[in-house]
C-alpha atoms as a PDB file:
ATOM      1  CA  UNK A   1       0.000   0.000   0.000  1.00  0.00           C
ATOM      2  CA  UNK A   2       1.464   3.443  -1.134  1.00  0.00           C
ATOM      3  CA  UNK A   3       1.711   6.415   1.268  1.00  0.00           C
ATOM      4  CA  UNK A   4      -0.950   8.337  -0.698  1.00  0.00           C
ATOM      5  CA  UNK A   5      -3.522   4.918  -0.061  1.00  0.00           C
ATOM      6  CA  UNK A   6      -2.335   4.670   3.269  1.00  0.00           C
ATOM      7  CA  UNK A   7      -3.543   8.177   3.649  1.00  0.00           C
ATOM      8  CA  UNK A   8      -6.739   8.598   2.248  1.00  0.00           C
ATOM      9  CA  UNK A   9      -7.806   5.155   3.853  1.00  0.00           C
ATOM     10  CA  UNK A  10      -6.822   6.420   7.296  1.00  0.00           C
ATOM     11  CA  UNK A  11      -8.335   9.915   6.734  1.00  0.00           C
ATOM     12  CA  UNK A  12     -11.621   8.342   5.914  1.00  0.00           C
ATOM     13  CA  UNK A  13     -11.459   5.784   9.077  1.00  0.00           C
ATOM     14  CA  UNK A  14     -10.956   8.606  11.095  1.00  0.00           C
ATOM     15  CA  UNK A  15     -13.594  11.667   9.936  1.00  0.00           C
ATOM     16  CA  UNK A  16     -16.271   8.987   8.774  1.00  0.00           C
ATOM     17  CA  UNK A  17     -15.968   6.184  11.590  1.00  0.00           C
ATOM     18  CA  UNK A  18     -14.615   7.842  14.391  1.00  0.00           C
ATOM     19  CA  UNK A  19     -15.833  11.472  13.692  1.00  0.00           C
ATOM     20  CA  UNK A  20     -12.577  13.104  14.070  1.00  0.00           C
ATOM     21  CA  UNK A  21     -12.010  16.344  12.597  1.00  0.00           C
ATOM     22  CA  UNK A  22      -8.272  15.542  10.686  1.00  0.00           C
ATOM     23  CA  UNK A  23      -7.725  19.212  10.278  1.00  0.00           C
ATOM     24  CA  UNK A  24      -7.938  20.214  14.096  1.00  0.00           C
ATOM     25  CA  UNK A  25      -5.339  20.489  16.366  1.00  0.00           C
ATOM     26  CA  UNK A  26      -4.677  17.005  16.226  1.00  0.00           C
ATOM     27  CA  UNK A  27      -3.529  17.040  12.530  1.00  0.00           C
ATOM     28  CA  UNK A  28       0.167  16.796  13.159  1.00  0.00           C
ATOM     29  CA  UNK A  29      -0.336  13.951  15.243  1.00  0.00           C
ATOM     30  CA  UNK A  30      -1.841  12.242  12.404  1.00  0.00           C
ATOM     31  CA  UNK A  31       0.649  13.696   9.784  1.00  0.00           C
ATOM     32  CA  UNK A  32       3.275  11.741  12.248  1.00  0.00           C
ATOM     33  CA  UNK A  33       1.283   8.539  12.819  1.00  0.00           C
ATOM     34  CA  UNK A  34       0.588   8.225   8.921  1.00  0.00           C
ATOM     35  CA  UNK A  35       4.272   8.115   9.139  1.00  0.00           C
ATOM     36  CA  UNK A  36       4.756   5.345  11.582  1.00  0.00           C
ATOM     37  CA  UNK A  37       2.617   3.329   9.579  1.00  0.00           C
ATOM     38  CA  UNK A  38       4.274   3.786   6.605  1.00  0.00           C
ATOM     39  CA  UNK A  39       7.290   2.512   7.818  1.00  0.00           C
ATOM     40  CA  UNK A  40       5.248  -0.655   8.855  1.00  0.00           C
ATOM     41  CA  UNK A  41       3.822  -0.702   5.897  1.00  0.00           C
ATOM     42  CA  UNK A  42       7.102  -1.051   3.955  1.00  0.00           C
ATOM     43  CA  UNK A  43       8.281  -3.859   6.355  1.00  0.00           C
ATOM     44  CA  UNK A  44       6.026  -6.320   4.894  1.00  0.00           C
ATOM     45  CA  UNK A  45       5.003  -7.802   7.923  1.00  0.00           C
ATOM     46  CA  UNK A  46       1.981  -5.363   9.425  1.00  0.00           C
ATOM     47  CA  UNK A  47      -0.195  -5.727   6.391  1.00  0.00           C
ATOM     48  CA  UNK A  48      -3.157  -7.370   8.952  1.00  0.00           C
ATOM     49  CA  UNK A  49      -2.529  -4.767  12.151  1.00  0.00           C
ATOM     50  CA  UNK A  50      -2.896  -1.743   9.173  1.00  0.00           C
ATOM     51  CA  UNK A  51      -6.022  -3.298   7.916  1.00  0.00           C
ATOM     52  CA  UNK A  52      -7.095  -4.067  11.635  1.00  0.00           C
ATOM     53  CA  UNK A  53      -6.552  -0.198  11.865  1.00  0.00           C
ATOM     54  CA  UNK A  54      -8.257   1.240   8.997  1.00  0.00           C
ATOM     55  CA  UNK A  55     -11.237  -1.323   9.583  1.00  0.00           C
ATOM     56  CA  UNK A  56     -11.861  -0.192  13.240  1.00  0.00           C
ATOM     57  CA  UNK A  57     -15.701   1.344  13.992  1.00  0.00           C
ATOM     58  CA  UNK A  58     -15.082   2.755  17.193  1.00  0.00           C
ATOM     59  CA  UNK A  59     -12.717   4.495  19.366  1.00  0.00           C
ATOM     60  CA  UNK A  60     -11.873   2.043  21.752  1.00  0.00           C
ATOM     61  CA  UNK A  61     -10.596  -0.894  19.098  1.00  0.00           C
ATOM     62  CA  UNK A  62      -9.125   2.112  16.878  1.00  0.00           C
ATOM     63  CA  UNK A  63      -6.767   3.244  20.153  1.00  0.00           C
ATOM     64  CA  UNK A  64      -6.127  -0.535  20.512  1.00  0.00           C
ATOM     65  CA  UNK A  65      -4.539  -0.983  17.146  1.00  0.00           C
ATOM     66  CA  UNK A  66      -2.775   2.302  17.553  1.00  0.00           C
ATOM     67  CA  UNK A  67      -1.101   1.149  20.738  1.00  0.00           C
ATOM     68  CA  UNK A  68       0.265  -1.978  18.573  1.00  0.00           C
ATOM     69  CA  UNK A  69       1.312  -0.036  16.225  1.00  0.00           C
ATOM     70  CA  UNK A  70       2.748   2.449  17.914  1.00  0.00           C
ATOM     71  CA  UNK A  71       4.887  -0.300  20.003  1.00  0.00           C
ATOM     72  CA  UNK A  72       5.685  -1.928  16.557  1.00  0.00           C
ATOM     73  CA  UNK A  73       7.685   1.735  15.647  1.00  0.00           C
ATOM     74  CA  UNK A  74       9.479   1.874  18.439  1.00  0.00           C
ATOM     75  CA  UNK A  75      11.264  -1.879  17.551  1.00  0.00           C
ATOM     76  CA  UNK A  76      11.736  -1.191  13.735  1.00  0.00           C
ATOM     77  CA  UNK A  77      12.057   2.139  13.539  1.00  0.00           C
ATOM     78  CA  UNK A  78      15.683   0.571  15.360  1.00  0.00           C
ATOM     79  CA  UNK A  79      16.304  -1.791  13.434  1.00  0.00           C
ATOM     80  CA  UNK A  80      14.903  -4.574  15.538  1.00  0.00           C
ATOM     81  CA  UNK A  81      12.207  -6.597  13.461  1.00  0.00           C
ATOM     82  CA  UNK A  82       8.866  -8.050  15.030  1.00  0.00           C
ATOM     83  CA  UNK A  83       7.034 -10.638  14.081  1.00  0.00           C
ATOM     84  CA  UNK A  84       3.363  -9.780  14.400  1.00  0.00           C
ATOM     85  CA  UNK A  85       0.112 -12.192  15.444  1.00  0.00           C
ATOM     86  CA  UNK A  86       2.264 -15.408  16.270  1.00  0.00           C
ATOM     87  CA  UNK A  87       1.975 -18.664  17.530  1.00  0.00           C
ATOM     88  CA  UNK A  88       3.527 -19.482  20.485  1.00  0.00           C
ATOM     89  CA  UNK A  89       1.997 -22.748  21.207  1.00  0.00           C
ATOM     90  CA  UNK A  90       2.515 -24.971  17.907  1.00  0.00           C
ATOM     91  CA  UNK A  91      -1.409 -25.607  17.001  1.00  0.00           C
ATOM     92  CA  UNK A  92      -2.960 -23.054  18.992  1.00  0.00           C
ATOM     93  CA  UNK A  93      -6.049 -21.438  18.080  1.00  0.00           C
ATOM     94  CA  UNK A  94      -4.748 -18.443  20.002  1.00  0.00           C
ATOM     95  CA  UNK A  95      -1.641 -15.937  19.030  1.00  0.00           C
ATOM     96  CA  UNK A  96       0.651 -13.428  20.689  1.00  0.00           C
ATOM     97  CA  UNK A  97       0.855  -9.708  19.323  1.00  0.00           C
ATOM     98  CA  UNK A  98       4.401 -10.118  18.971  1.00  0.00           C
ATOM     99  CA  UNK A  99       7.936 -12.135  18.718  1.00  0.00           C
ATOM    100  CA  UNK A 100      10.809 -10.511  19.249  1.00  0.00           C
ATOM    101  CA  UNK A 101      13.631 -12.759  18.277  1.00  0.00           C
ATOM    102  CA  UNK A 102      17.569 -13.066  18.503  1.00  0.00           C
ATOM    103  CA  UNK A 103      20.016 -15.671  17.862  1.00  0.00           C
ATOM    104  CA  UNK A 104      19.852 -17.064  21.372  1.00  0.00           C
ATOM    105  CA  UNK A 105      16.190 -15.942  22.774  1.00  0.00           C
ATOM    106  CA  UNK A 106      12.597 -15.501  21.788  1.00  0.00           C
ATOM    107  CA  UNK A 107      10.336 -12.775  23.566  1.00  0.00           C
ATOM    108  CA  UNK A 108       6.611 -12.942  23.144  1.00  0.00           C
ATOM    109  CA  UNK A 109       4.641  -9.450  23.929  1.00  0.00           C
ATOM    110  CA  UNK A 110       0.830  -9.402  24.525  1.00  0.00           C
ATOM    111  CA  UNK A 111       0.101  -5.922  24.496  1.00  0.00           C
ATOM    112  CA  UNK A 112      -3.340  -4.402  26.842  1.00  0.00           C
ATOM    113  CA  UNK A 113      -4.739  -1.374  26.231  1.00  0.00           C
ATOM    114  CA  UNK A 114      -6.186  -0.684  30.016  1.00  0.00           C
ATOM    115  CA  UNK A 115      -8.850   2.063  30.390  1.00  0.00           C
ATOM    116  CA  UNK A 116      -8.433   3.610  33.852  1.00  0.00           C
ATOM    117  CA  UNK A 117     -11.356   5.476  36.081  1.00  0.00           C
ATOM    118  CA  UNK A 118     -10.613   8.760  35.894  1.00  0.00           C
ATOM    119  CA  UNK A 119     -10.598   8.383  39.887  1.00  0.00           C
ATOM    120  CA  UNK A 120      -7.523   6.252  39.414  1.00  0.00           C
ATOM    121  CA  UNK A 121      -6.244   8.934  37.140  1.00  0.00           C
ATOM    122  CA  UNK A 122      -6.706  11.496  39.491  1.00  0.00           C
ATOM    123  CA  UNK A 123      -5.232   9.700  42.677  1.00  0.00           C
ATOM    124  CA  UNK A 124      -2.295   8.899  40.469  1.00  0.00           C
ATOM    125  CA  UNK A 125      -1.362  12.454  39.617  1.00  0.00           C
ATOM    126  CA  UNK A 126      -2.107  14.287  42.932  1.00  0.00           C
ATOM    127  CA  UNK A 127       0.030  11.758  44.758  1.00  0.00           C
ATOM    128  CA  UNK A 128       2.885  12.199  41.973  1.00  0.00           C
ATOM    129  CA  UNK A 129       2.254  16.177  42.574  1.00  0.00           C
ATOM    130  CA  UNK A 130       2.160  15.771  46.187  1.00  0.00           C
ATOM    131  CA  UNK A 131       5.125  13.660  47.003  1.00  0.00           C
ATOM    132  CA  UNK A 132       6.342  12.741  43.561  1.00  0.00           C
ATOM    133  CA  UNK A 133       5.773   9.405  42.939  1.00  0.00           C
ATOM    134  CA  UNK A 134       3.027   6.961  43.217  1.00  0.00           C
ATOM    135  CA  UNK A 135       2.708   3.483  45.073  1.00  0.00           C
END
């Protein structure tokens, strides 16, 4: 998928689905993120987390396959290739978001997205205000 595809697909997923205005203040964000998952893109190996992406209805799965993807830049934009949706367990119905793989060593990542109470949230920062850190 070109850049230009890439774009239009993911301006469409999120004005139309998601109901986000992509020339707000949030346009650079997405200028930079089309950019992350370009570079994904070109990898080869992302083709099902972009289409998970530009196929999500709502915000919640959408900020899911962000997170992945977002994680997924961080590795290759280092030169440190993932492997993405694998099996862990030979046969398995199941798979792991990730495999992260050397020579010597295998690392599996299953990424959560956790949505906090805002209570949490709250309690979180006044404690790291108050006495700068949080336990």
């Amino acid at each position: 998928m070109t850049i230009n595809e890439l774009e239009k697909k993911l301006n469409f997923i999120l004005s139309h689905n998601l109901e986000v205005d992509i020339n707000s203040g949030f346009k650079d964000d997405i200028a930079a993120f089309k950019e992350k998952l370009s570079l994904l893109s070109a990898t080869g190996r992302y083709s099902k987390l972009i289409k998970s992406i530009l196929s999500s209805k709502d915000r919640k799965e959408f900020n899911t396959y962000v997170f992945e993807a977002l994680f997924a830049f961080d590795f290759e934009s280092r030169g440190l290739p993932l492997l993405y949706e694998v099996k862990q367990i030979h046969g398995s119905a199941s798979s792991i978001d990730f495999l992260f793989a050397t020579k010597d060593l295998k690392i599996y990542f299953e990424l959560r997205l956790i949505y906090q109470k805002e209570s949490l949230t709250a309690d979180i920062r006044a404690q790291l205000k108050n006495i700068g850190m949080y336990e």
